[in-house]
Protein backbone atom coordinates (compact mmCIF):
# COMPACT_ATOMS: atom_id res chain seq x y z
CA UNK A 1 116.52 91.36 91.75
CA UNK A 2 113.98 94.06 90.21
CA UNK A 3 110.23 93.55 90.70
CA UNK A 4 107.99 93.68 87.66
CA UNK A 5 104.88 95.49 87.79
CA UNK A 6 101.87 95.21 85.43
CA UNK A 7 100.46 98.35 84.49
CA UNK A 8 97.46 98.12 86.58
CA UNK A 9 100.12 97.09 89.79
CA UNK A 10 102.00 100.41 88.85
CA UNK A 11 98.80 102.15 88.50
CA UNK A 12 97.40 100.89 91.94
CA UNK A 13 100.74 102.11 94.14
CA UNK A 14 99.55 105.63 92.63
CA UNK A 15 97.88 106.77 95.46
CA UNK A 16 101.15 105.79 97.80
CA UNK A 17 103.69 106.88 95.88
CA UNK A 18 102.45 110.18 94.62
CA UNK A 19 102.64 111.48 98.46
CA UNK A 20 106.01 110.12 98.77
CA UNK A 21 107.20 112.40 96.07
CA UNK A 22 105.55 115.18 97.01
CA UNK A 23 106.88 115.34 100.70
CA UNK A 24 110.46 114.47 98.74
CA UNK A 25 110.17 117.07 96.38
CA UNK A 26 109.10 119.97 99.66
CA UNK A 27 112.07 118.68 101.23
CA UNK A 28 114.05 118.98 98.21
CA UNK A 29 113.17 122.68 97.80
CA UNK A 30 113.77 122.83 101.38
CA UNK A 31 117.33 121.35 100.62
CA UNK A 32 118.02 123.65 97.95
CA UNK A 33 117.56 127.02 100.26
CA UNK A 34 119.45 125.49 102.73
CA UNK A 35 122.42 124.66 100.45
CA UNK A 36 122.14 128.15 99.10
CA UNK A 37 122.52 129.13 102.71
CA UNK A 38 125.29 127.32 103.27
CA UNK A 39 127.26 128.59 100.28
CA UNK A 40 126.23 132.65 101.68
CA UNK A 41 127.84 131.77 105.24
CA UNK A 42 130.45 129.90 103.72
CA UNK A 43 131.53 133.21 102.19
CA UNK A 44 130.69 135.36 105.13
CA UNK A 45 132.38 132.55 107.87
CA UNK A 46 135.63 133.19 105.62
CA UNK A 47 135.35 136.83 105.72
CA UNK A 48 133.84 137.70 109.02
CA UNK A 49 135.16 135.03 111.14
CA UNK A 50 133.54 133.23 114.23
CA UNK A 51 130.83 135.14 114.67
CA UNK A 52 128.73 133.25 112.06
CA UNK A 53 129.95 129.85 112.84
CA UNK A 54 127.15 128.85 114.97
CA UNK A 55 124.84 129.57 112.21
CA UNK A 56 126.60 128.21 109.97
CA UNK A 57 126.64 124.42 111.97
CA UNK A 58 122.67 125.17 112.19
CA UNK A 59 122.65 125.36 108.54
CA UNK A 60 124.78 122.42 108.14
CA UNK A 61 122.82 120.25 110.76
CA UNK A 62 119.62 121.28 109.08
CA UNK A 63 120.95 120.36 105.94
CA UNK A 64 122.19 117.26 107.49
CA UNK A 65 118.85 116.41 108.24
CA UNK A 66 116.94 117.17 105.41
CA UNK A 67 119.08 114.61 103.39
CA UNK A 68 118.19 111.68 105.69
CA UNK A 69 114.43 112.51 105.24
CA UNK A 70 114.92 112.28 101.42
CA UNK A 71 116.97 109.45 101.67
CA UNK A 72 114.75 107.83 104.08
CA UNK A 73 111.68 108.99 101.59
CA UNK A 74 113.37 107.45 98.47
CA UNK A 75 114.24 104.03 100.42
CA UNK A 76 110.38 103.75 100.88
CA UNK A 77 109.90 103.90 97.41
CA UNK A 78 113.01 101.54 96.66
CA UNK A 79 111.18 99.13 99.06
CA UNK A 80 108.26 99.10 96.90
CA UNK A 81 110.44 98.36 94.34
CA UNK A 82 109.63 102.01 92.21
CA UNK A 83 112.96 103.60 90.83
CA UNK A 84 113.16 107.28 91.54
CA UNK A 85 114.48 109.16 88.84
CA UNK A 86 114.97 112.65 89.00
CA UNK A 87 113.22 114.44 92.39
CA UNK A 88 112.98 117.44 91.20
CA UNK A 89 110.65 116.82 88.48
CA UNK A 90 109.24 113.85 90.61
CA UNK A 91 109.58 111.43 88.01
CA UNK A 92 109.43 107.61 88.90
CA UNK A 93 109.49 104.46 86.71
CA UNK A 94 108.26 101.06 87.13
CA UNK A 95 110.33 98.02 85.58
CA UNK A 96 108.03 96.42 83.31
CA UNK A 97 108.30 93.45 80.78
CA UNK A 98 106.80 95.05 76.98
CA UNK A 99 106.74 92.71 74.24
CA UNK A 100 109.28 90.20 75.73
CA UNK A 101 112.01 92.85 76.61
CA UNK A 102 112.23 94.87 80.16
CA UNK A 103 111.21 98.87 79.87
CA UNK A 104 110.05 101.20 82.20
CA UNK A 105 106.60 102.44 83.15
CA UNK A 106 107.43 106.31 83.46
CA UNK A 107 105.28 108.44 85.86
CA UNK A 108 105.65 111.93 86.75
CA UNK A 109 104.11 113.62 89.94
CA UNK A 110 101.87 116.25 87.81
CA UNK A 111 100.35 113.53 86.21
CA UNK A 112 97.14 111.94 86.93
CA UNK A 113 98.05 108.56 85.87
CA UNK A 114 100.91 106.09 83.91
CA UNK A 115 100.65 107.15 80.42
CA UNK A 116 104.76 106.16 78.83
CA UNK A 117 107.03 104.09 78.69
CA UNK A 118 110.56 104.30 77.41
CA UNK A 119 113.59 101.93 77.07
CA UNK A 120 115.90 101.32 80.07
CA UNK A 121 118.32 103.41 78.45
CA UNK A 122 116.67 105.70 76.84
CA UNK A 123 115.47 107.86 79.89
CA UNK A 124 112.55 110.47 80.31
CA UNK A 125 113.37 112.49 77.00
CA UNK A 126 112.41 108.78 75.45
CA UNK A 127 109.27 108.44 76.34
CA UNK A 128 106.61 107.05 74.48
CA UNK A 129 103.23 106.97 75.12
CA UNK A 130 101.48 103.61 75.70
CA UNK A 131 98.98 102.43 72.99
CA UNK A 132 96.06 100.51 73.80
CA UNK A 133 97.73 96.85 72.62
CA UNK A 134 100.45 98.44 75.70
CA UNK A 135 97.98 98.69 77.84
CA UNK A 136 96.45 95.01 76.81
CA UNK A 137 99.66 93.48 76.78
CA UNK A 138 100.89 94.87 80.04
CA UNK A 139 97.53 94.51 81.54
């Protein structure tokens, strides 16, 4: 069962939430390099033979571990009942109730509060910004 947040409950897990998805988006980037690793020795381990396989079980077990941090990160945030989106971009949403239908409350990282909304299905590219009667009714 989703939770429903007013905006000012959405607005008030700011302060948690915005950490959470900046420690998930470092470890993303982290993720990323590693992967990119991964793919070099891959190449080189097919190549070149043993020599690299020990780094190349370091690069998986890093790997390894940097997905259970982001997974762990983004159960945190499932817990609070936020939605993560898309972690690069660190873009949550909040299910809402607007005008008697459910949307989402759309935040991104960079931003320095909850400004849209948008559709369930509509995603980010959706977004509209909340008027003042939003803000009232969701208030």
């Amino acid at each position: 069962m989703p939770r429903y947040f007013s905006l000012p409950e959405a607005r008030a897990l700011l302060p948690q939430v915005r950490p959470i998805l900046q420690e998930l988006q470092a470890l993303k980037r982290r993720l990323d390099e590693q992967q990119r690793a991964a793919a070099q020795l891959y190449w080189k381990v097919r190549s070149n033979g043993h020599d690299l396989e020990q780094q190349a079980r370091a690069v998986r077990a890093a790997t390894a571990g940097l997905l259970e941090q982001i997974r762990a990160g983004a159960a945190r945030l499932e817990a609070m009942g936020v939605e993560l989106k898309d972690l690069d971009i660190g873009l949550v949403d909040f299910r809402a109730r607007r005008r008697g239908r459910e949307v989402y409350l759309c935040y991104r990282v960079d931003e320095d509060d909850i400004r849209y909304w948008h559709e369930l299905d509509a995603g980010y590219a959706g977004r509209r910004p909340l008027t003042p009667e939003d803000e009232q009714e969701l208030g």
